[in-house]
N, C-alpha and C. Protein backbone atom coordinates (compact mmCIF):
# COMPACT_ATOMS: atom_id res chain seq x y z
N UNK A 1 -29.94 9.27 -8.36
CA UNK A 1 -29.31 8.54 -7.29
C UNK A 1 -29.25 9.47 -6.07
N UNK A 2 -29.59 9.00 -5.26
CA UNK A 2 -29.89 9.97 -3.95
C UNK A 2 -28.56 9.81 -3.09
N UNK A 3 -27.72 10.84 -2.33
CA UNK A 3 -27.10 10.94 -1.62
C UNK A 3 -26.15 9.71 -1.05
N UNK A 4 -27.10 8.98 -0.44
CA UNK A 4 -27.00 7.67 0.54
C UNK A 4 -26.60 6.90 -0.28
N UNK A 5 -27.60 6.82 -1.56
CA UNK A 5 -26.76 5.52 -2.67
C UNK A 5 -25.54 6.18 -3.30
N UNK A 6 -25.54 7.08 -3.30
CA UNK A 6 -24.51 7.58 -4.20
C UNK A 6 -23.15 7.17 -3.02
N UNK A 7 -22.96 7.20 -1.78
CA UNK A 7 -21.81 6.69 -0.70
C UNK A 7 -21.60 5.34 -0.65
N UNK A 8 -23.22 5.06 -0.78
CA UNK A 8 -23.07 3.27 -0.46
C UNK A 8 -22.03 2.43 -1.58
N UNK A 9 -22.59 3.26 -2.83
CA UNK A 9 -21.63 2.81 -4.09
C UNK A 9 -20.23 3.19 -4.11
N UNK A 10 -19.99 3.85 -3.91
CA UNK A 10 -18.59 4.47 -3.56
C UNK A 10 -17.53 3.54 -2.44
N UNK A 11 -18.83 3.20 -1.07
CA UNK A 11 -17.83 2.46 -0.49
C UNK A 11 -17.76 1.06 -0.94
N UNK A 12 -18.36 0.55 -1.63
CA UNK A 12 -18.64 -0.93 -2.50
C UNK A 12 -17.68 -0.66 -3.24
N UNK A 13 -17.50 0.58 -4.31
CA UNK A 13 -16.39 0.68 -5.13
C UNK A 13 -14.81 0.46 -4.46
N UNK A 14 -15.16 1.18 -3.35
CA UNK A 14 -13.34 1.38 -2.87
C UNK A 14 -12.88 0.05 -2.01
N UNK A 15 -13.55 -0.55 -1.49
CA UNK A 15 -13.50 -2.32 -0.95
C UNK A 15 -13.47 -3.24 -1.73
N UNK A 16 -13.55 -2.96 -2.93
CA UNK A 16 -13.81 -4.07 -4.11
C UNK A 16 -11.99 -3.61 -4.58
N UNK A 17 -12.06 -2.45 -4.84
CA UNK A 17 -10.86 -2.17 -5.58
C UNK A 17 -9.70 -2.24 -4.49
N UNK A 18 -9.68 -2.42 -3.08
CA UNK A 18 -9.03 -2.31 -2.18
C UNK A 18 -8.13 -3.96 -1.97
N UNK A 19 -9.30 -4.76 -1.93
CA UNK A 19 -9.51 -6.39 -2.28
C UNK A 19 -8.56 -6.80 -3.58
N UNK A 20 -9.05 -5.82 -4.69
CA UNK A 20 -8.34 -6.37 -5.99
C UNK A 20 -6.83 -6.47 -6.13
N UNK A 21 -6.45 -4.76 -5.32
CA UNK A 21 -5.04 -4.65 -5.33
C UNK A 21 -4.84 -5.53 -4.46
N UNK A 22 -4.79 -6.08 -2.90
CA UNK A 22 -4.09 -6.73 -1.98
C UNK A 22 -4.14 -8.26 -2.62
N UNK A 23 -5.21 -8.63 -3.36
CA UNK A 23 -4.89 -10.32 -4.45
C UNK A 23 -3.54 -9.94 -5.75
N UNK A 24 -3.56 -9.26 -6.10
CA UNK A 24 -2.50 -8.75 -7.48
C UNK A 24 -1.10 -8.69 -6.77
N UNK A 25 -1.47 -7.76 -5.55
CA UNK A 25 0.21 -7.79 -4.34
C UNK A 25 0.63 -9.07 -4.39
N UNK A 26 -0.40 -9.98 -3.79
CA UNK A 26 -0.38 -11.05 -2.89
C UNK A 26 0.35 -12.19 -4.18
N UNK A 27 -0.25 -11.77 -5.35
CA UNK A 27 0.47 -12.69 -6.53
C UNK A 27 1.60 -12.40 -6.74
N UNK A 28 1.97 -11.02 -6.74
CA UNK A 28 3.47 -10.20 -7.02
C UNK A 28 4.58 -10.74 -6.43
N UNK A 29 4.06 -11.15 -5.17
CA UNK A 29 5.01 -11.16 -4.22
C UNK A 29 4.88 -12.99 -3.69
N UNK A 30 4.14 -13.88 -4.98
CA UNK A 30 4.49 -15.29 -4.82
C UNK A 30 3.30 -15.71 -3.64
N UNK A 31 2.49 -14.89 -3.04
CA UNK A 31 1.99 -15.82 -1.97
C UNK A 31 0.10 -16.01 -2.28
N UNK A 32 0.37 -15.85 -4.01
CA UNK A 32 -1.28 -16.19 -4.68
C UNK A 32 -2.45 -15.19 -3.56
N UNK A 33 -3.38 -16.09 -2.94
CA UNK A 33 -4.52 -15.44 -2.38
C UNK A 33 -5.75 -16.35 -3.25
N UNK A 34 -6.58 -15.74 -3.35
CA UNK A 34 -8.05 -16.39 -3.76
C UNK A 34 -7.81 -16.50 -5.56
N UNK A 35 -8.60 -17.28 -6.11
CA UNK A 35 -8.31 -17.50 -7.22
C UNK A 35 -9.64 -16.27 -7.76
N UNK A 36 -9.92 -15.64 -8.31
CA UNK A 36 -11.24 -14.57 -8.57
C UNK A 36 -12.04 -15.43 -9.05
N UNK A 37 -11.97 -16.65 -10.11
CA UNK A 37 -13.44 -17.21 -9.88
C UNK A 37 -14.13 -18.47 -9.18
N UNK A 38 -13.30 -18.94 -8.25
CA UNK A 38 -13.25 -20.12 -7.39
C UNK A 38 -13.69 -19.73 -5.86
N UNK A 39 -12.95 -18.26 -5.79
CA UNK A 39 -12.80 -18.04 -4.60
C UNK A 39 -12.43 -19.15 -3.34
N UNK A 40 -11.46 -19.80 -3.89
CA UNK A 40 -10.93 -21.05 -3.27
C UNK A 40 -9.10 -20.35 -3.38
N UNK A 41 -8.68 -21.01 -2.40
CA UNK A 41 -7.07 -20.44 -2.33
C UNK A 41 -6.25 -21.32 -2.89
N UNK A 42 -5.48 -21.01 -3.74
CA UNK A 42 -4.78 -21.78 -4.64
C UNK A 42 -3.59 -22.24 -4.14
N UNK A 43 -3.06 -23.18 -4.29
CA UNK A 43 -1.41 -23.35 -3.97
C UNK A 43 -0.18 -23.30 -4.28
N UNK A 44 -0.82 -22.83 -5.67
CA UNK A 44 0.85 -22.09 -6.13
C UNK A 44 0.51 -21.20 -7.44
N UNK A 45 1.06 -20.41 -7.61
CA UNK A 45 1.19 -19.16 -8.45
C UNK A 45 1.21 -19.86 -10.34
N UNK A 46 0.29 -19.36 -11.21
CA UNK A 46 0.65 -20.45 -12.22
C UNK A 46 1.27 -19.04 -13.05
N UNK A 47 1.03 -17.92 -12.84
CA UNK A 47 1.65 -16.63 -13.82
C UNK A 47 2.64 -15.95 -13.22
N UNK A 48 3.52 -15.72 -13.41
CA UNK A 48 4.35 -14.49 -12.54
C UNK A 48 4.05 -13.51 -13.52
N UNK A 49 3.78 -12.13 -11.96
CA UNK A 49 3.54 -11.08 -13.44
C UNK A 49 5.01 -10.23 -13.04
């Protein structure tokens, strides 16, 4: 893996995982966000975690 891919993946990694936490917040705190396999916005929370 050369240099360049080795960043490109990294910043794919840290935007993906950046995304994941602010949907998990966004459930925490009652105000849902995207459903992960719909990617449609839901209207109400069906788990409290």
């Amino acid at each position: 893996m050369t240099k360049r891919l080795s960043g490109i993946h990294a910043a794919w990694h840290f935007w993906y995982a950046v995304g994941f936490g602010v949907e998990s917040g966004l459930r925490k705190l009652g105000l849902c966000g995207t459903h992960p396999l719909t990617q449609r916005y839901t209207n109400a929370c069906r788990r409290k975690y």
